[in-house]
N, C-alpha and C. Protein backbone atom coordinates (compact mmCIF):
# COMPACT_ATOMS: atom_id res chain seq x y z
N UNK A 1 -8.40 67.51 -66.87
CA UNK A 1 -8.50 66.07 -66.99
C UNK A 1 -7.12 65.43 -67.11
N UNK A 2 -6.05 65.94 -67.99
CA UNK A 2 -4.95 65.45 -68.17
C UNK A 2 -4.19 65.57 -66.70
N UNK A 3 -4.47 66.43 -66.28
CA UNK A 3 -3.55 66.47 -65.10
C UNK A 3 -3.85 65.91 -63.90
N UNK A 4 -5.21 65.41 -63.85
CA UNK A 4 -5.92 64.69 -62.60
C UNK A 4 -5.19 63.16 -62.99
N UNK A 5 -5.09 63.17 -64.30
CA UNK A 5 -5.09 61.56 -65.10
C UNK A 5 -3.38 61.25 -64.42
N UNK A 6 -2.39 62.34 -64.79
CA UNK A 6 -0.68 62.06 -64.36
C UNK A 6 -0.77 62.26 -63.17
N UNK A 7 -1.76 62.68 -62.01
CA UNK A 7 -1.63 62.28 -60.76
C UNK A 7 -1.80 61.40 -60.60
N UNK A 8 -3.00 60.72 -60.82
CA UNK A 8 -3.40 59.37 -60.60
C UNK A 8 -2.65 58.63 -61.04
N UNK A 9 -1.49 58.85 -61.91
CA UNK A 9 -0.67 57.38 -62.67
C UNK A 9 0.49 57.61 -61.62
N UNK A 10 0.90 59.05 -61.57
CA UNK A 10 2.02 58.94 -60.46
C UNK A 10 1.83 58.49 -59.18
N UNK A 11 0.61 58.60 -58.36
CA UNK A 11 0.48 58.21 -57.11
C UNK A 11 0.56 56.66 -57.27
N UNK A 12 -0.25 56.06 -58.64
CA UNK A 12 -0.10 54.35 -58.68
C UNK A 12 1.48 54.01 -58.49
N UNK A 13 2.56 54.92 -59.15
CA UNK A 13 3.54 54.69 -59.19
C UNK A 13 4.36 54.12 -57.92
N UNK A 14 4.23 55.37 -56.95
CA UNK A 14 4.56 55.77 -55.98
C UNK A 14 4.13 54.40 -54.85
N UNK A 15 2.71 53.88 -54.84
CA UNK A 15 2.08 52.93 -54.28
C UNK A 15 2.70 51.64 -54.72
N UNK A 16 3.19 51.57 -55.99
CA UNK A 16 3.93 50.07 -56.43
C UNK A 16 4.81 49.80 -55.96
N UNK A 17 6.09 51.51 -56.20
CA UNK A 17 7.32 51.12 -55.32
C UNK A 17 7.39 50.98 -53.83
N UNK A 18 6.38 51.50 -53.12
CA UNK A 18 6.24 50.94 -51.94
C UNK A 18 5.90 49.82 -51.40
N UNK A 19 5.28 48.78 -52.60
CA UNK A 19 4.26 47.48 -51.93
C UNK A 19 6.04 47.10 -52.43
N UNK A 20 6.85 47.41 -53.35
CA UNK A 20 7.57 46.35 -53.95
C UNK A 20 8.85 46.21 -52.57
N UNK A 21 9.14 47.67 -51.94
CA UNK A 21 9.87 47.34 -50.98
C UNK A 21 9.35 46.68 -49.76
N UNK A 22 8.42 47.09 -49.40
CA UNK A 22 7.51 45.89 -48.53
C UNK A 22 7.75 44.39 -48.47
N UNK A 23 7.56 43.94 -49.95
CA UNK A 23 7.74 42.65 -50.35
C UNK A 23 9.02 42.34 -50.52
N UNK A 24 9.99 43.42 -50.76
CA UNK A 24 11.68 42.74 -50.71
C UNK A 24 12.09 42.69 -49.03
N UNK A 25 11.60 43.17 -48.13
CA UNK A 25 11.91 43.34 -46.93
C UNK A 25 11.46 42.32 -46.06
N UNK A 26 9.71 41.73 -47.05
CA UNK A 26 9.53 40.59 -46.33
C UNK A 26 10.46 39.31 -46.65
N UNK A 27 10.62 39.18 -48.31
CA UNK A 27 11.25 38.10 -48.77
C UNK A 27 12.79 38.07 -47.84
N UNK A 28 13.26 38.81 -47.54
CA UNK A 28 14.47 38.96 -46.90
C UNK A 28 14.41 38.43 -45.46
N UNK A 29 13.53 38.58 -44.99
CA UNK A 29 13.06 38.27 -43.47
C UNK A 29 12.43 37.19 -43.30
N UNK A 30 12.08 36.21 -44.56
CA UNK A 30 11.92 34.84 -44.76
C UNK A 30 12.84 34.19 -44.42
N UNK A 31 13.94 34.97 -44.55
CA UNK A 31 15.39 33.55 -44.53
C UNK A 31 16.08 33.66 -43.37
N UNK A 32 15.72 34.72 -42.20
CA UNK A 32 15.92 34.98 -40.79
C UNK A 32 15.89 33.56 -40.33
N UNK A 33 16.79 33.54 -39.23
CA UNK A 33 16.42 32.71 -38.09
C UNK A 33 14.97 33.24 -37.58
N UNK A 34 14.32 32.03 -36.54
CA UNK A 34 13.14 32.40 -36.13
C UNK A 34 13.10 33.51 -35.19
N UNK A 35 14.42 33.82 -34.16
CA UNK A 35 14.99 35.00 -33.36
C UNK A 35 14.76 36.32 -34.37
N UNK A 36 15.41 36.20 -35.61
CA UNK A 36 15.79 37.01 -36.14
C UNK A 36 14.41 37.55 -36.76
N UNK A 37 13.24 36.67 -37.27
CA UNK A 37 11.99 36.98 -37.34
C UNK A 37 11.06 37.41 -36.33
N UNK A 38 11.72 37.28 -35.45
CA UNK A 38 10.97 37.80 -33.94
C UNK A 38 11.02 39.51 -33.93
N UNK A 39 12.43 39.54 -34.24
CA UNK A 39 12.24 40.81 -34.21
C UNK A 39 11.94 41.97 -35.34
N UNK A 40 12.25 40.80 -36.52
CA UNK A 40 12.02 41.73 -37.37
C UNK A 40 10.15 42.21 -37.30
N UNK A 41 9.49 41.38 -37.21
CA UNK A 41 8.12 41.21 -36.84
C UNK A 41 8.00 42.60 -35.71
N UNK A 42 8.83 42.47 -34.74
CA UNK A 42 8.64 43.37 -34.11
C UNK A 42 8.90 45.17 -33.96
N UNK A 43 9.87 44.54 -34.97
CA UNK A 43 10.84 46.43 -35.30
C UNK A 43 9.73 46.87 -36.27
N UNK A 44 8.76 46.03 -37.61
CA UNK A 44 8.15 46.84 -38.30
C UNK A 44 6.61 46.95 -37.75
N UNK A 45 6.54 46.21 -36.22
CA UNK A 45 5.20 46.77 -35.46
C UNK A 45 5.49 48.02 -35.26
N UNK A 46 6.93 48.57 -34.72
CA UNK A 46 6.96 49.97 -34.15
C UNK A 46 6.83 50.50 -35.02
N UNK A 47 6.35 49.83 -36.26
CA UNK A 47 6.96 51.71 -37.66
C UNK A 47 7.90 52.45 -37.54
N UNK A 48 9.15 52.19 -37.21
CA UNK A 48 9.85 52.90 -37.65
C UNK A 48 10.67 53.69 -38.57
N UNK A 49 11.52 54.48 -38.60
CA UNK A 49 11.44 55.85 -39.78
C UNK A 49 13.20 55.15 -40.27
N UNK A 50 13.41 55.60 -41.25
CA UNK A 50 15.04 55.44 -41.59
C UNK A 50 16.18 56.16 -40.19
N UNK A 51 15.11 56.84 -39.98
CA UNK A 51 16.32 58.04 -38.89
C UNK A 51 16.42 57.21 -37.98
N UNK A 52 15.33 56.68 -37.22
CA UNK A 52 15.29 55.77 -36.02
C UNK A 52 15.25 54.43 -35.89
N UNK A 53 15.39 53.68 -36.89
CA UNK A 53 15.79 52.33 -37.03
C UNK A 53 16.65 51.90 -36.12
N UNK A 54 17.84 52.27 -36.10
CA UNK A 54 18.71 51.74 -35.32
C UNK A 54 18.23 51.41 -33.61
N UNK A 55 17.54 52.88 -32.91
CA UNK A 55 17.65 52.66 -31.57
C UNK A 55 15.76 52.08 -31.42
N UNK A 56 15.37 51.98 -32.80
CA UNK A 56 14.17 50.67 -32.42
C UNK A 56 14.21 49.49 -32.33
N UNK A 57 15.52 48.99 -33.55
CA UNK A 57 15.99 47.88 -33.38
C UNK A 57 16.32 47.31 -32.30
N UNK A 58 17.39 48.18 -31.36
CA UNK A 58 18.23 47.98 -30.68
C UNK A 58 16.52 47.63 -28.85
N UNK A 59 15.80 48.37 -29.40
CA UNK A 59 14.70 48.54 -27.92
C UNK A 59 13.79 47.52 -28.18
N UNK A 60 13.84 47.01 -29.76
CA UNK A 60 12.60 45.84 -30.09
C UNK A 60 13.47 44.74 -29.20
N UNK A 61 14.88 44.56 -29.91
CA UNK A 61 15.71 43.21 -29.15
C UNK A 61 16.04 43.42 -28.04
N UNK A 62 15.92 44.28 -27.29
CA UNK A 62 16.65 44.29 -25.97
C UNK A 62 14.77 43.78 -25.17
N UNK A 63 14.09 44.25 -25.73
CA UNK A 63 12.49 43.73 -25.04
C UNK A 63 12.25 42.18 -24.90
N UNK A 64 12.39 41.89 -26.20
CA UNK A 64 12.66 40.05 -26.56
C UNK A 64 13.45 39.22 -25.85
N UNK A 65 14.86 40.30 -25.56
CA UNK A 65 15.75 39.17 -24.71
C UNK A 65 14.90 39.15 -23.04
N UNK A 66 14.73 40.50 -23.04
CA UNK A 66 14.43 40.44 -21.12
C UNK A 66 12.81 39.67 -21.38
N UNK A 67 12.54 39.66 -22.16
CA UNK A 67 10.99 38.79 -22.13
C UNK A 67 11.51 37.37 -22.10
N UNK A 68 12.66 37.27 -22.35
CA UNK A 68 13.04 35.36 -22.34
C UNK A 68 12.49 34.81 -23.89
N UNK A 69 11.83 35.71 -25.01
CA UNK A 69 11.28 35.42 -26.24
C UNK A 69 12.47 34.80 -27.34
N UNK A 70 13.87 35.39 -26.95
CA UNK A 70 15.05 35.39 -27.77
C UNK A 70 16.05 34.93 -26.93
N UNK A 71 16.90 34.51 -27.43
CA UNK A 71 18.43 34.17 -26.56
C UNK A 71 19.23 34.98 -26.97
N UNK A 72 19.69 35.77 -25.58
CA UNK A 72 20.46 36.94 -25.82
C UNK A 72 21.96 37.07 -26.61
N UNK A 73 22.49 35.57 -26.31
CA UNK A 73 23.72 34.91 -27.11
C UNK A 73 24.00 35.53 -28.55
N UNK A 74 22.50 35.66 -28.95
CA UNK A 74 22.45 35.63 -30.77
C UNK A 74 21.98 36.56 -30.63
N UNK A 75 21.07 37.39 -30.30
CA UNK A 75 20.11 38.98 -30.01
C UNK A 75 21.33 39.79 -31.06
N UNK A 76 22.30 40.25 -30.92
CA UNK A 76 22.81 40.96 -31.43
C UNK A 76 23.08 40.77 -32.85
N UNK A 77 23.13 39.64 -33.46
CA UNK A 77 23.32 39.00 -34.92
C UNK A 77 22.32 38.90 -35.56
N UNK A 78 21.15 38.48 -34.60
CA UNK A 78 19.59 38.32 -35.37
C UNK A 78 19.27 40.20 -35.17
N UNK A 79 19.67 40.88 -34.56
CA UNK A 79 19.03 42.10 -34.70
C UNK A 79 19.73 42.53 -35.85
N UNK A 80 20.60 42.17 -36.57
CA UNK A 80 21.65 42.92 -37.60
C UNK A 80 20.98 42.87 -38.61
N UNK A 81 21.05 41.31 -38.88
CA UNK A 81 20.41 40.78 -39.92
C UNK A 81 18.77 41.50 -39.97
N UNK A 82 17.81 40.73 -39.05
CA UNK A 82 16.49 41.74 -39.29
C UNK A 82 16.34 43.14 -39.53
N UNK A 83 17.87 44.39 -38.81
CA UNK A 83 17.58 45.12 -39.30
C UNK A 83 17.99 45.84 -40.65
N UNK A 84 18.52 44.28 -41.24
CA UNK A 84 18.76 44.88 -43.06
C UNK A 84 17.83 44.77 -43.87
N UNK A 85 16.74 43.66 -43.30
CA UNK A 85 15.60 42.92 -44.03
C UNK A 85 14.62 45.01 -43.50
N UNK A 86 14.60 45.39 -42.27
CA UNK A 86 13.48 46.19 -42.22
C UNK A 86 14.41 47.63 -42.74
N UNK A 87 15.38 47.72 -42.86
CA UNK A 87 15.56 48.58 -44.18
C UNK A 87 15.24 48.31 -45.37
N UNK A 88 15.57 47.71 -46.07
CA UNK A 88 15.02 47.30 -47.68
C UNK A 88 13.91 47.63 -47.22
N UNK A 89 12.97 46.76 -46.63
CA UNK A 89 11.97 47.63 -46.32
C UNK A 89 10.88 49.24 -46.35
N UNK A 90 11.79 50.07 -45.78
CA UNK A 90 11.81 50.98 -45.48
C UNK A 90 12.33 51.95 -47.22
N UNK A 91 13.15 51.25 -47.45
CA UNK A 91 13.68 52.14 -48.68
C UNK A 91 12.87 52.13 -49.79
């Protein structure tokens, strides 16, 4: 019983710190440009992993610009920024 009981408190644990980075990653991606929410929206459709962040980032914004969704001018600044908001995220 005791030990079913410290699983169950550790997994709640485990589930909090995840909703809490969730929610710092969104609050962070609130203050994006709307470009920059484009993609962040889009980098955490792919799910991506800490390892592969970078070249999802880099394939979410390069999709946006050739879709005409983003202006490529800024693509590279709004991908920076969104991809600090979908780290916190991630962490």
């Amino acid at each position: 019983m005791f030990k079913t009981t410290m699983i169950a408190i550790a997994m709640t644990g485990l589930a909090t710190s995840a909703w809490a980075d969730v929610a710092a990653g969104d609050a962070c991606a609130a203050n994006l440009t709307s470009d920059g929410k484009q993609i962040y929206a889009a980098v955490v459709a792919a799910n991506p992993t800490l390892q592969n962040l970078r070249e999802t980032i880099e394939e979410q914004a390069r999709s946006l610009v050739f879709a005409g969704k983003i202006a490529r001018a800024e693509g590279r600044d709004n991908a920076v920024a969104a991809g600090e908001c979908v780290r916190t995220r991630l962490q």
